[in-house]
Protein backbone atom coordinates (compact mmCIF):
# COMPACT_ATOMS: atom_id res chain seq x y z
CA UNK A 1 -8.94 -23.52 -0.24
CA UNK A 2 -10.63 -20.69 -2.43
CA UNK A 3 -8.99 -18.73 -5.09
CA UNK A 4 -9.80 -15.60 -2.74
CA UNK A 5 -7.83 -17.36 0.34
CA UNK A 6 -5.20 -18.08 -2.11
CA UNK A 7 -4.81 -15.63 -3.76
CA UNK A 8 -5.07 -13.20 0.01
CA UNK A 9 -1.92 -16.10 1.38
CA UNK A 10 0.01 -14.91 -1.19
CA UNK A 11 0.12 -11.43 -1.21
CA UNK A 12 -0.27 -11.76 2.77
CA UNK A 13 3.34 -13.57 2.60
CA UNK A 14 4.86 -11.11 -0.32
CA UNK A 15 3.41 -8.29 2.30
CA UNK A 16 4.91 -10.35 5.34
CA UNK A 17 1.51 -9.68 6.96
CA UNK A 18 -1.42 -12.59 8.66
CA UNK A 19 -3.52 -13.15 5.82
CA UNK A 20 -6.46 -11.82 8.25
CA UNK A 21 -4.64 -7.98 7.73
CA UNK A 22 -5.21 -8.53 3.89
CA UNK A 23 -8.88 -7.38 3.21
CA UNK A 24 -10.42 -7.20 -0.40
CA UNK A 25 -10.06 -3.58 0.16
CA UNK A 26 -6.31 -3.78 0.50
CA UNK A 27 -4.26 -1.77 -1.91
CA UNK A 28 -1.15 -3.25 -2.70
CA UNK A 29 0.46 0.18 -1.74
CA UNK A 30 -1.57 0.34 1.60
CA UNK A 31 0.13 -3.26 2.38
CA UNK A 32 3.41 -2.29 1.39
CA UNK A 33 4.05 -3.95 -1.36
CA UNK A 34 6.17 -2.51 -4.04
CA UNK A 35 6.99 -2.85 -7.82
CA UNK A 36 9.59 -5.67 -6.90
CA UNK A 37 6.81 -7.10 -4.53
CA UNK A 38 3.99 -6.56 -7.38
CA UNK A 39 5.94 -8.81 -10.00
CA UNK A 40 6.93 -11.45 -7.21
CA UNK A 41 2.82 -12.16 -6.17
CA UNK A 42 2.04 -11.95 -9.85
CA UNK A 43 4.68 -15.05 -10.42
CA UNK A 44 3.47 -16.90 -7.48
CA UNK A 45 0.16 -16.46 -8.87
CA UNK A 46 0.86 -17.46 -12.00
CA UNK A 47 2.65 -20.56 -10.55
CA UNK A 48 0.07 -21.38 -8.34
CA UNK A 49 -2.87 -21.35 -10.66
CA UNK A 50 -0.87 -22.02 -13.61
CA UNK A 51 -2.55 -19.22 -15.26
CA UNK A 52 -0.63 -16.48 -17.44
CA UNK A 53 -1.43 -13.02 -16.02
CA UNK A 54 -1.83 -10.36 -18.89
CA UNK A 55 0.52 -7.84 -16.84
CA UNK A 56 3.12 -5.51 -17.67
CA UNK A 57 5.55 -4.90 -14.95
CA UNK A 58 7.40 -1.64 -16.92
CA UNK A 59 3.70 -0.47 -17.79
CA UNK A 60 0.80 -1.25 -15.32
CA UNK A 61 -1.51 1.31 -16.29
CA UNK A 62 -1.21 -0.19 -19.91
CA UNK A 63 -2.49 -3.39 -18.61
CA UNK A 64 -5.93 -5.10 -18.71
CA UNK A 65 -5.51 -6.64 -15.41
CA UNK A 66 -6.56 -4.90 -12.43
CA UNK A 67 -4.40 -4.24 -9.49
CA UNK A 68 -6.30 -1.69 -8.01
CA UNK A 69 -6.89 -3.25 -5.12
CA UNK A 70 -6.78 -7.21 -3.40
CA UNK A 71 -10.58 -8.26 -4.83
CA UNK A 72 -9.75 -6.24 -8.12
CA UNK A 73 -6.88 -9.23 -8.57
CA UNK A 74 -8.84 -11.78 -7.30
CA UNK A 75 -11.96 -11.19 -9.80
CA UNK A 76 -8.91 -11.22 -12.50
CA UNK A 77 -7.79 -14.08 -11.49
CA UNK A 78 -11.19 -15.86 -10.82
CA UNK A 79 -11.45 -14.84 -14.69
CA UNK A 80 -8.29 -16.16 -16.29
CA UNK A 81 -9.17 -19.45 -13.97
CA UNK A 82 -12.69 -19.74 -15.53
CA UNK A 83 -11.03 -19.21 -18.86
CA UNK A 84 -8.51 -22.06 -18.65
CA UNK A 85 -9.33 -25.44 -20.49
């Protein structure tokens, strides 16, 4: 499975959606995921990859990863993958 399908399954289950309503489009508001929701994908992500996502839950806008939208935090996670040794 790619990091994109991944990364899509989770947010598709923090969302309670089919991963085939998640598109890279997606904003995280537009699935209906809140601040709560936003912290619980960015765990799962974390876990799953076992990556450490530079994020900020009390100040996302202060943040150098992108959670603009579903491909935004999939090409910042594709990064911090590449970047793991």
């Amino acid at each position: 499975m790619s990091i994109t399908d991944r990364v899509i399954a989770i947010i598709a289950e923090q969302a309670v959606l089919e991963p085939s309503d998640v598109t890279p489009d997606s904003t995280l508001e537009d699935l209906g995921i809140d601040s709560l929701g936003l912290v619980e994908s960015i765990f799962a992500i974390e876990e799953e990859f076992d990556i450490s996502v530079p994020f900020n839950a009390n100040e996302p806008e202060a943040s150098d990863f992108d959670i603009s939208n579903v491909a935004a935090i999939i090409a910042g996670i594709e990064k911090l993958v590449s970047e793991k040794v």
